[in-house]
C-alpha atoms as a PDB file:
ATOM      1  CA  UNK A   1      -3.071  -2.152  14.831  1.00  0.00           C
ATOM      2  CA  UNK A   2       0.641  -2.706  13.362  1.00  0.00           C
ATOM      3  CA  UNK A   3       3.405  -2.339  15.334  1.00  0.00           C
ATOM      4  CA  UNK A   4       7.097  -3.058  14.370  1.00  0.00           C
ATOM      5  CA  UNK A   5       9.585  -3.576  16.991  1.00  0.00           C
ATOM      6  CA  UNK A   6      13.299  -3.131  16.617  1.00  0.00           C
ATOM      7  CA  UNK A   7      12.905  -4.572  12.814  1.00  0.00           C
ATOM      8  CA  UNK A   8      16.317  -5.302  11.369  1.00  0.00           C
ATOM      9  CA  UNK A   9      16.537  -7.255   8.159  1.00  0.00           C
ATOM     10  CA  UNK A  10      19.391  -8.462   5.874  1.00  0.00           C
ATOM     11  CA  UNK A  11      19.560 -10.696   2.671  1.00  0.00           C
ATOM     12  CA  UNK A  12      22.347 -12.192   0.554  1.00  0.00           C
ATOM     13  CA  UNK A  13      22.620 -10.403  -2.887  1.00  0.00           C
ATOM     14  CA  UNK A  14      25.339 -12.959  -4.616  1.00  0.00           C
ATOM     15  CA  UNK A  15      27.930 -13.324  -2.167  1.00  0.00           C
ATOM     16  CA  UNK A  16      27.321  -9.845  -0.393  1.00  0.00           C
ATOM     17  CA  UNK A  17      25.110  -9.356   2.981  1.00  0.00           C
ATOM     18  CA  UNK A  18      22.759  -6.508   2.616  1.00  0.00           C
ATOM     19  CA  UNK A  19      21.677  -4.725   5.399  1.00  0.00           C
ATOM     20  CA  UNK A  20      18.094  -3.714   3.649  1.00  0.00           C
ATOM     21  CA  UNK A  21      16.378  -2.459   7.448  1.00  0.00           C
ATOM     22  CA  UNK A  22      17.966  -1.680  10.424  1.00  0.00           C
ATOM     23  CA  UNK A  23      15.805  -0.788  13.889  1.00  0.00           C
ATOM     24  CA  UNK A  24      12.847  -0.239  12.831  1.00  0.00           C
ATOM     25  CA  UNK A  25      10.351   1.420  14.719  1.00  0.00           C
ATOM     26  CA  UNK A  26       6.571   2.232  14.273  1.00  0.00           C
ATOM     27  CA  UNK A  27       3.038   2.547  15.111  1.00  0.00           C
ATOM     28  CA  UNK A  28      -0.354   2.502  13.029  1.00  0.00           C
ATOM     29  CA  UNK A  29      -3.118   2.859  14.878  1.00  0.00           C
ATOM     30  CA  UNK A  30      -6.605   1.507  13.654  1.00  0.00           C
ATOM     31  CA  UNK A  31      -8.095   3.632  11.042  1.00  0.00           C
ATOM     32  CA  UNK A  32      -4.895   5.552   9.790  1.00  0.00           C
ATOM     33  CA  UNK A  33      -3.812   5.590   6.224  1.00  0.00           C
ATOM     34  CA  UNK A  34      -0.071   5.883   6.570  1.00  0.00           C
ATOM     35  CA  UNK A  35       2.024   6.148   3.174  1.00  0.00           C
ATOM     36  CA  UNK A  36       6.167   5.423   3.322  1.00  0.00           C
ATOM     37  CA  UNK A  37       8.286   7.155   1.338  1.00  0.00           C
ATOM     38  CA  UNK A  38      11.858   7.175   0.680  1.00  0.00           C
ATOM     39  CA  UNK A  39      14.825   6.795  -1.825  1.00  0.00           C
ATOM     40  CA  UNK A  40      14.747   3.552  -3.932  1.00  0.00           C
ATOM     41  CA  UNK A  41      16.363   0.784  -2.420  1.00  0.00           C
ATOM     42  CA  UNK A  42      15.252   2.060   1.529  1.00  0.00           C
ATOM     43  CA  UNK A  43      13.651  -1.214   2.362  1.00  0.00           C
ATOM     44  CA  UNK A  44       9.828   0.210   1.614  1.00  0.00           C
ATOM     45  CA  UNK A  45       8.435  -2.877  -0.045  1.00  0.00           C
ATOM     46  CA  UNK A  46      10.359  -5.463   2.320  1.00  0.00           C
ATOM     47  CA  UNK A  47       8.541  -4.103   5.760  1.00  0.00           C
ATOM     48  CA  UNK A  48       5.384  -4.443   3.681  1.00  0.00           C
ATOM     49  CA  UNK A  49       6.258  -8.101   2.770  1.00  0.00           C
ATOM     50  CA  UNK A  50       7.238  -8.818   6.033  1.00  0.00           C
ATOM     51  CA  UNK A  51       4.162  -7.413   7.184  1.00  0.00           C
ATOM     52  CA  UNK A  52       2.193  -9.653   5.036  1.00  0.00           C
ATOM     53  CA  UNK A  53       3.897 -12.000   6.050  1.00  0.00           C
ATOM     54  CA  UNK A  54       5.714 -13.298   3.082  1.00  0.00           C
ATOM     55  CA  UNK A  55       9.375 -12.534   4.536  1.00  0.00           C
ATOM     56  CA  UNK A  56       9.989 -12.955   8.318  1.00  0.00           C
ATOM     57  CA  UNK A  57      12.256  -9.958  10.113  1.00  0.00           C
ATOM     58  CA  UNK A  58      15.967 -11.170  10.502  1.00  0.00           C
ATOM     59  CA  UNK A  59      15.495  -9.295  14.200  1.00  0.00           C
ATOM     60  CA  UNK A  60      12.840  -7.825  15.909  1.00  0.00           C
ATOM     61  CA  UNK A  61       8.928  -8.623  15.411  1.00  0.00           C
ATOM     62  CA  UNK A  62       5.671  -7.330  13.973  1.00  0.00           C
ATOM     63  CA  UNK A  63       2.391  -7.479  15.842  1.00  0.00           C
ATOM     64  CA  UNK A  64      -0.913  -6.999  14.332  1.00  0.00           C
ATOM     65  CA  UNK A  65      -3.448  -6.082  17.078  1.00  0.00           C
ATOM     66  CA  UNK A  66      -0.948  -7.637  19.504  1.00  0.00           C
ATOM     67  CA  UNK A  67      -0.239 -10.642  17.640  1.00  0.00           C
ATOM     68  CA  UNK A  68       3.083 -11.423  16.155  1.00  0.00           C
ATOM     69  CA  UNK A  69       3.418 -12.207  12.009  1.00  0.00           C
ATOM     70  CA  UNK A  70       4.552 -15.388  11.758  1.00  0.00           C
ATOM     71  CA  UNK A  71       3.597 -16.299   8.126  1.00  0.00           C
ATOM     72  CA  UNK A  72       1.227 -15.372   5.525  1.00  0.00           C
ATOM     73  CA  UNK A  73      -1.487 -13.350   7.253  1.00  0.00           C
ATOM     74  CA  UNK A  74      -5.155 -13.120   6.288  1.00  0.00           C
ATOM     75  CA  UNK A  75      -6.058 -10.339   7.759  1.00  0.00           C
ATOM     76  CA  UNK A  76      -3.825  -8.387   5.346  1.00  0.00           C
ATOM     77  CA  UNK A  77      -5.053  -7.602   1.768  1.00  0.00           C
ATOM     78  CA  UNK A  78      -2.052  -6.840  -0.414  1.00  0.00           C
ATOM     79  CA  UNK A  79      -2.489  -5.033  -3.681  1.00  0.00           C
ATOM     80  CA  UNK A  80       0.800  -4.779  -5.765  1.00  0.00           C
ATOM     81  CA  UNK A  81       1.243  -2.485  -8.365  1.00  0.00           C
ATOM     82  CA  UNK A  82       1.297  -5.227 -11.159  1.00  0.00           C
ATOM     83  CA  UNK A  83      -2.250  -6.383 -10.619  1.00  0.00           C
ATOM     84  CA  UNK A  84      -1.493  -9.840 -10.391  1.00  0.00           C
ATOM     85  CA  UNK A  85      -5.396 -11.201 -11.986  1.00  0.00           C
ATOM     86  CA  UNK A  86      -5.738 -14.528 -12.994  1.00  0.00           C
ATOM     87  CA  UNK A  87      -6.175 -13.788 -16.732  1.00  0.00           C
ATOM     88  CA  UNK A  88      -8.546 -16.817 -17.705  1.00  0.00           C
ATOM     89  CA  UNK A  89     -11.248 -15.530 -14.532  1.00  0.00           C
ATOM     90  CA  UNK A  90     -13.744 -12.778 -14.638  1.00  0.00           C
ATOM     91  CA  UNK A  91     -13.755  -9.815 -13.232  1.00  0.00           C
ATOM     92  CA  UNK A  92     -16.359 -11.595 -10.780  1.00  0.00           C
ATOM     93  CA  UNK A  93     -14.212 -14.821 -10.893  1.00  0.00           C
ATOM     94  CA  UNK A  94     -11.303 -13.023  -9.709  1.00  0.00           C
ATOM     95  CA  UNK A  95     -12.670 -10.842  -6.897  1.00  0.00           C
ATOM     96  CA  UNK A  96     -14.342 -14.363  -5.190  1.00  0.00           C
ATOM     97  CA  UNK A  97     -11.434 -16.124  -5.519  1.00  0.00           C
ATOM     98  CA  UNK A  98      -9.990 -15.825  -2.371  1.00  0.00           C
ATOM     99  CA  UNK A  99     -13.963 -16.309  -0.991  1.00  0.00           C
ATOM    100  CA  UNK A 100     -13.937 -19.682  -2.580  1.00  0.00           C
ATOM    101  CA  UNK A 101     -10.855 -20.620  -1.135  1.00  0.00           C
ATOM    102  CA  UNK A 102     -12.528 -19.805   2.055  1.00  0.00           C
ATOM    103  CA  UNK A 103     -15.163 -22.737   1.507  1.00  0.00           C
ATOM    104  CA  UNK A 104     -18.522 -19.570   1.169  1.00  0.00           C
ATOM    105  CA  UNK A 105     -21.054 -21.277  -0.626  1.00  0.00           C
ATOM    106  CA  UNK A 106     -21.208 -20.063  -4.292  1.00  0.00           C
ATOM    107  CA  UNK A 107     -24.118 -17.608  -3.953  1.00  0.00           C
ATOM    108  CA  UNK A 108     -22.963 -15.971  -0.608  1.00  0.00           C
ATOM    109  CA  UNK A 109     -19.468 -15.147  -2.127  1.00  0.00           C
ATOM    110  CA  UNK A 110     -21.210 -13.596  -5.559  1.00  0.00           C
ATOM    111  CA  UNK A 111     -23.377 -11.489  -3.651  1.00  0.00           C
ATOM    112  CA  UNK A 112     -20.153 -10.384  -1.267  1.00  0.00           C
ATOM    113  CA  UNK A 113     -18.183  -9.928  -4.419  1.00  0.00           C
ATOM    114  CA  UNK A 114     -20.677  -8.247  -6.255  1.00  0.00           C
ATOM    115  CA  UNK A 115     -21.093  -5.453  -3.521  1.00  0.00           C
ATOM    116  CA  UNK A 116     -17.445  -4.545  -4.047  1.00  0.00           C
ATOM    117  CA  UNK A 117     -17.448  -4.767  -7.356  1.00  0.00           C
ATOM    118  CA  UNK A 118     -19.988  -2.316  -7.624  1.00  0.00           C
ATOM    119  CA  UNK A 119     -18.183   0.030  -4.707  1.00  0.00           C
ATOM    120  CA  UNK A 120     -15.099   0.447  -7.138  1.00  0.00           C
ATOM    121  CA  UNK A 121     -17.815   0.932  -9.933  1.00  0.00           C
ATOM    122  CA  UNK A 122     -17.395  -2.058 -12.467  1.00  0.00           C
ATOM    123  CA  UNK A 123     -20.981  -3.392 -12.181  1.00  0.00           C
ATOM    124  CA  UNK A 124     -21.172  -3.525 -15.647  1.00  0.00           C
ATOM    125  CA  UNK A 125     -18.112  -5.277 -16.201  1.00  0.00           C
ATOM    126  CA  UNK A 126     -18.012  -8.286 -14.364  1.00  0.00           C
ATOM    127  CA  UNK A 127     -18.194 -10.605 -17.008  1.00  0.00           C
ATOM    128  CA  UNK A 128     -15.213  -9.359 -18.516  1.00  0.00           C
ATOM    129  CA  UNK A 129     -11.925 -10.826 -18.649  1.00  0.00           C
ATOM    130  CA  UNK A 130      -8.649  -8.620 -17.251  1.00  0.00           C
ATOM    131  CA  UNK A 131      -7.192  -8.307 -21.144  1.00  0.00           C
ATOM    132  CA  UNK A 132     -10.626  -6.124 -22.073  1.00  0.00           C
ATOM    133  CA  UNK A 133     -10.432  -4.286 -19.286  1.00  0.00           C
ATOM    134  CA  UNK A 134      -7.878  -0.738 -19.239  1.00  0.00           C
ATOM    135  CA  UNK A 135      -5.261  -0.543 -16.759  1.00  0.00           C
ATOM    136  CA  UNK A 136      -7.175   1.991 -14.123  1.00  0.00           C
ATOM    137  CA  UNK A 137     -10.050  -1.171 -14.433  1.00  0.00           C
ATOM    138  CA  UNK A 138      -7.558  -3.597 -13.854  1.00  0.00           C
ATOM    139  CA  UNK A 139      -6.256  -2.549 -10.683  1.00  0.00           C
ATOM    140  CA  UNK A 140     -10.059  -1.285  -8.956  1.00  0.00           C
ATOM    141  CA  UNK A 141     -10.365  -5.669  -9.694  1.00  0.00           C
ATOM    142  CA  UNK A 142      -7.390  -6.093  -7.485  1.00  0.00           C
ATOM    143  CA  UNK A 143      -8.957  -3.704  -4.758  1.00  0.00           C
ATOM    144  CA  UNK A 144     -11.884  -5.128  -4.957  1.00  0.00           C
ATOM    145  CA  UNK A 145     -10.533  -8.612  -4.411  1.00  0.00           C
ATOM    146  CA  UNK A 146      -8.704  -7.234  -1.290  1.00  0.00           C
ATOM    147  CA  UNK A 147     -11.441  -5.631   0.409  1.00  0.00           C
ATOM    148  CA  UNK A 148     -13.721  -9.026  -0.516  1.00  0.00           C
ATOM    149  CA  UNK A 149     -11.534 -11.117   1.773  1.00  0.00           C
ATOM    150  CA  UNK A 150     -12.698  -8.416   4.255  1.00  0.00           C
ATOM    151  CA  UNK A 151      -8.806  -7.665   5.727  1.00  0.00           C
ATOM    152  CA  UNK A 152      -8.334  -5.628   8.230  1.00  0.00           C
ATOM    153  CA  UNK A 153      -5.063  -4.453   6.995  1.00  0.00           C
ATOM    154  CA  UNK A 154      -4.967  -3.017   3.177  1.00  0.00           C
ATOM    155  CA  UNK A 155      -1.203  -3.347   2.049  1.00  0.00           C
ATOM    156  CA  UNK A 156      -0.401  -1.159  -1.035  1.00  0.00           C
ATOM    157  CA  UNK A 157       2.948  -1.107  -2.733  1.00  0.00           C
ATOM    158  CA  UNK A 158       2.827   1.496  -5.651  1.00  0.00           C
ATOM    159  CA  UNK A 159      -0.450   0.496  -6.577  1.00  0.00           C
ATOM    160  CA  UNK A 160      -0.817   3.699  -9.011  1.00  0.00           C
ATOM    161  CA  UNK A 161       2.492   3.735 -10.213  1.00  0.00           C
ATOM    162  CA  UNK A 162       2.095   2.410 -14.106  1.00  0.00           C
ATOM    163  CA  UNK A 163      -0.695   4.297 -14.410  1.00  0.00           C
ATOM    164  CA  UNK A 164      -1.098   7.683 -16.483  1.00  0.00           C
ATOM    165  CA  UNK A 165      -1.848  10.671 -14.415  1.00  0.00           C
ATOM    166  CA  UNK A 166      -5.518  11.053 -14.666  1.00  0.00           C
ATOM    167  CA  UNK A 167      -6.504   8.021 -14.089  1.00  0.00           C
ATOM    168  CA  UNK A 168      -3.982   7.581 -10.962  1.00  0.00           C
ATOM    169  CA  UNK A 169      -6.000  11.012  -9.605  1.00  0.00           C
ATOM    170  CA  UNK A 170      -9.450   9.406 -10.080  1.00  0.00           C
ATOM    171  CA  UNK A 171      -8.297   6.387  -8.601  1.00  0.00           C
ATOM    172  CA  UNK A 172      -6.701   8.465  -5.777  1.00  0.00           C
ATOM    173  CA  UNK A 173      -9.887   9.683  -4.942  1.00  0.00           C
ATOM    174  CA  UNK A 174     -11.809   6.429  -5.401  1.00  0.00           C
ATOM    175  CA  UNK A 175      -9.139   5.124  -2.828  1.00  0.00           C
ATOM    176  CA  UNK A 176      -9.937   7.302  -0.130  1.00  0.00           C
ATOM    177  CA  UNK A 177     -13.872   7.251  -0.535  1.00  0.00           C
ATOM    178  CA  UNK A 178     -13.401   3.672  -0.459  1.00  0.00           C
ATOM    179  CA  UNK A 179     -10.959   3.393   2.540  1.00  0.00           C
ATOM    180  CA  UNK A 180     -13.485   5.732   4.202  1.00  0.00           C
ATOM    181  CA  UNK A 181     -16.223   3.779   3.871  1.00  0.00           C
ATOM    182  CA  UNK A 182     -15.128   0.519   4.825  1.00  0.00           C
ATOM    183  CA  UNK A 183     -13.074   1.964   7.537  1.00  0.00           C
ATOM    184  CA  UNK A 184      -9.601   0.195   6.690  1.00  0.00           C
ATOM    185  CA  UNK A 185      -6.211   0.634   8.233  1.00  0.00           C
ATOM    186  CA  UNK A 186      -3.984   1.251   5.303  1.00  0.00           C
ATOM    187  CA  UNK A 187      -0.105   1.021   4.891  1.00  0.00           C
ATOM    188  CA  UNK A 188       1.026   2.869   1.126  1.00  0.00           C
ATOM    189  CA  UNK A 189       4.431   2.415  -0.779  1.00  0.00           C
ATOM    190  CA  UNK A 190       4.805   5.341  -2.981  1.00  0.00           C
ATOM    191  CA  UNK A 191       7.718   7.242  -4.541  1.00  0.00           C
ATOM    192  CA  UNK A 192       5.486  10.095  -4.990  1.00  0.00           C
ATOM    193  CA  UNK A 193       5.254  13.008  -2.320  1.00  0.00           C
ATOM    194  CA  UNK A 194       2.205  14.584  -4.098  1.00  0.00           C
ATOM    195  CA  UNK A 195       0.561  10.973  -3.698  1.00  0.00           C
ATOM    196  CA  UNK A 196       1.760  10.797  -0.095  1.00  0.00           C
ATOM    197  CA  UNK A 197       0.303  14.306   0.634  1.00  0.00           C
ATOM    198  CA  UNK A 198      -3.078  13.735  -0.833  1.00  0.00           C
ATOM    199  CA  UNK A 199      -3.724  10.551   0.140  1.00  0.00           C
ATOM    200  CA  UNK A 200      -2.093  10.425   4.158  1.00  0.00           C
ATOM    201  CA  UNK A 201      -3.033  10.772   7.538  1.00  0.00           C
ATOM    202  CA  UNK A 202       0.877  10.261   8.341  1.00  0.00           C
ATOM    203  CA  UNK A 203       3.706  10.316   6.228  1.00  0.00           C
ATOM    204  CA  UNK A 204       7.067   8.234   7.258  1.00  0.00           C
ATOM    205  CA  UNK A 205      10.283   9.007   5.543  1.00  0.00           C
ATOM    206  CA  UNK A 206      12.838   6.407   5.497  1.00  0.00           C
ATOM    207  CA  UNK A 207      16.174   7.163   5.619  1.00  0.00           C
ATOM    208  CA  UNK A 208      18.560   5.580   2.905  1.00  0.00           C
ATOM    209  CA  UNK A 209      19.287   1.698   3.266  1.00  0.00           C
ATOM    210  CA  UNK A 210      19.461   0.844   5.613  1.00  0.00           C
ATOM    211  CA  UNK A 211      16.014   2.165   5.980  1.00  0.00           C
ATOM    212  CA  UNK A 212      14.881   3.791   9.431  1.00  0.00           C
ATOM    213  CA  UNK A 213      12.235   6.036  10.527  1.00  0.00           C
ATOM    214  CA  UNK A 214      13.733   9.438   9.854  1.00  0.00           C
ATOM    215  CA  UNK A 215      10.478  11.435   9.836  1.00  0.00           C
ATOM    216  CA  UNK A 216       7.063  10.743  11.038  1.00  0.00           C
ATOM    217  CA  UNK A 217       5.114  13.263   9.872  1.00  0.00           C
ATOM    218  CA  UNK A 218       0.857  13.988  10.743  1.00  0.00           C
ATOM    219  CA  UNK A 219      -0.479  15.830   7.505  1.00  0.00           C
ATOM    220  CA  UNK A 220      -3.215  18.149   9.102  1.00  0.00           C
ATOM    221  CA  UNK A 221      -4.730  19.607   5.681  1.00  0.00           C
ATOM    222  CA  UNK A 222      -8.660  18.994   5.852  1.00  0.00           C
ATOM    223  CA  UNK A 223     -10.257  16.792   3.738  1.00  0.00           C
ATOM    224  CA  UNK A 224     -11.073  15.732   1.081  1.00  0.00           C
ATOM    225  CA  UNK A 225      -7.926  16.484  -0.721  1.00  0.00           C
ATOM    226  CA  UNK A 226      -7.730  17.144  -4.000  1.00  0.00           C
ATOM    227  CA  UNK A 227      -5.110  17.880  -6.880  1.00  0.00           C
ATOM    228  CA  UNK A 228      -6.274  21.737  -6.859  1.00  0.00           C
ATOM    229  CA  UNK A 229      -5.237  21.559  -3.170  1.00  0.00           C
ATOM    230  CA  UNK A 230      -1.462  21.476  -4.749  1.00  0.00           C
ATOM    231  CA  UNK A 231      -1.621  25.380  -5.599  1.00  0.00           C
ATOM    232  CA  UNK A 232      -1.874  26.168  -2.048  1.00  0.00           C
ATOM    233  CA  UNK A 233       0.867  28.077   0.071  1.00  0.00           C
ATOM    234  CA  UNK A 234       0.515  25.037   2.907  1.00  0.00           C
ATOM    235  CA  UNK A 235       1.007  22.056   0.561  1.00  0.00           C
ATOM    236  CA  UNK A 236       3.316  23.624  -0.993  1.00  0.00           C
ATOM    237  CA  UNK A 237       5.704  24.327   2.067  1.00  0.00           C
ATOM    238  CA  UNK A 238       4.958  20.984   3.240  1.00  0.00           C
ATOM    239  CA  UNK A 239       6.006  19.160   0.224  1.00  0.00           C
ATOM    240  CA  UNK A 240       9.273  21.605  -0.295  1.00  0.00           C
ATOM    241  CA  UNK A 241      10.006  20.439   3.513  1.00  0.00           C
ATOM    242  CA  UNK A 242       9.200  16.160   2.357  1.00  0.00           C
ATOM    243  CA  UNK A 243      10.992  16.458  -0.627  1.00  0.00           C
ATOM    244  CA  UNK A 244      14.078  18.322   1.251  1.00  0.00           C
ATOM    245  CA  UNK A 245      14.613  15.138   3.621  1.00  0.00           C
ATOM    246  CA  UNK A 246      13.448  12.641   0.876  1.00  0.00           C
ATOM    247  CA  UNK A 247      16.210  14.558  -1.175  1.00  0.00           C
ATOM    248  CA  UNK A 248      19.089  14.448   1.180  1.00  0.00           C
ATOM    249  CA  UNK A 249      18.588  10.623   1.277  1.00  0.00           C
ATOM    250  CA  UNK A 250      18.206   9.877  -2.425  1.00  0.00           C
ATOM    251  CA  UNK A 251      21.764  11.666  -2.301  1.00  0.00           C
ATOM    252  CA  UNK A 252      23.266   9.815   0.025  1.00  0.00           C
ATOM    253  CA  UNK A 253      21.604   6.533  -1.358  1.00  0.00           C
ATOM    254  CA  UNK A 254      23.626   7.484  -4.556  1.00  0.00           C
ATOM    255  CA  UNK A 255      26.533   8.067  -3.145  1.00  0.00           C
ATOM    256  CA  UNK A 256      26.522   4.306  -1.157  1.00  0.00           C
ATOM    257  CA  UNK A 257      25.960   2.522  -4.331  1.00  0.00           C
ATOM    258  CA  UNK A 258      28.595   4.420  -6.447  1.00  0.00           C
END
């Protein structure tokens, strides 16, 4: 479904060249829910751009389903972590947005919009604009408005990161039964190896900037997954052996940059 081949990319900061990804190498197969972790400053949310389409690799190429990126992609959703609504639209103007765009006749994209709305639960809220609606509500809109457009790709970059930690575990778990149901190949940006664990099918490491695969890692625990699950003696050596090679990398990041 995604493959990245020999990715390298660099950008000017000021008058410096920054090497941000170097050789880059990875496959996502249809269906998988891979997350990417590593130490800030890796390069995590520049392959997902790049992905999407919005940067192009300096070196090296990115084919979805065989097909090389070459700009902004459509059959990518992207969901940032900032929501990005359009504060004067609806809950329902927002998620058919991107529908309308498309040219679907106005009743064909409410009824489309209105069966995700209702799969991430805000049925009762579509009339409401994104300032009434909690933070939790605000970013189930911007998965709903992804999964509208019907992608086949679901891009995520720290979706649950502003959140507070209960709502960030329901919406964990509304994630996956989501995912599950509609079947999506999803690629996750998260600083959080309890995230990663919960919510993966594989977890890459990147190494510190510039970021390569270090690990690629298959998490075998049986779903569903829960936050209980955290307790456990396998979790628990699996996130103490994570954290030891997301560790020696956040080191060695701050070591570079000091």
């Amino acid at each position: 479904m995604i493959l990245f081949e020999n990715i390298s990319k660099s950008f000017f900061d000021g008058k410096k060249q920054v090497q941000a990804v170097d050789d880059f190498n990875l496959r996502i197969r249809p269906g998988e829910f891979v997350c990417i972790v590593g130490a800030s400053g890796c390069g995590k949310s520049t392959l997902l751009n790049m992905v999407a389409g919005f940067n192009k690799p300096s070196s090296g190429q990115i084919l979805l389903n065989g097909e090389p990126v070459t700009g902004i992609d459509p059959r990518c959703g992207m969901i940032f972590q900032s929501y990005a609504l359009f504060p004067w639209k609806t809950v329902l103007g927002n998620v058919e947005f991107g529908l309308k765009m498309q040219g679907i006749p106005r009743q064909q994209r409410q009824e489309i919009a209105g069966k995700y709305i209702d799969m991430v639960g805000l049925t009762s809220f579509a009339d409401s604009y994104p300032c009434e609606l909690s933070g939790g509500m605000r970013q189930r809109v911007t998965i709903a408005r992804a999964l509208a457009n019907n992608p086949e790709i679901l891009l995520m970059d720290e979706p649950f990161a502003a959140l507070d930690a209960m709502t960030r575990q329901v919406l964990q778990e509304e994630l996956l039964r989501i995912v599950d149901e509609s079947n999506k190949t999803t690629l996750f940006i998260t600083h959080s190896i309890d995230e990663a664990i919960l919510l993966a099918d594989r977890i890459v490491i990147m190494s510190a900037r510039p970021g390569r695969v270090k690990d690629d890692l298959r998490i075998n625990l049986p779903r569903p997954r829960h936050v209980t699950d955290q307790l456990a003696t396998e979790y628990l050596d699996l996130k103490a052996s994570i954290w030891s090679s997301v560790e020696e990398e956040v080191r060695q990041n701050m070591l570079f940059n000091a």
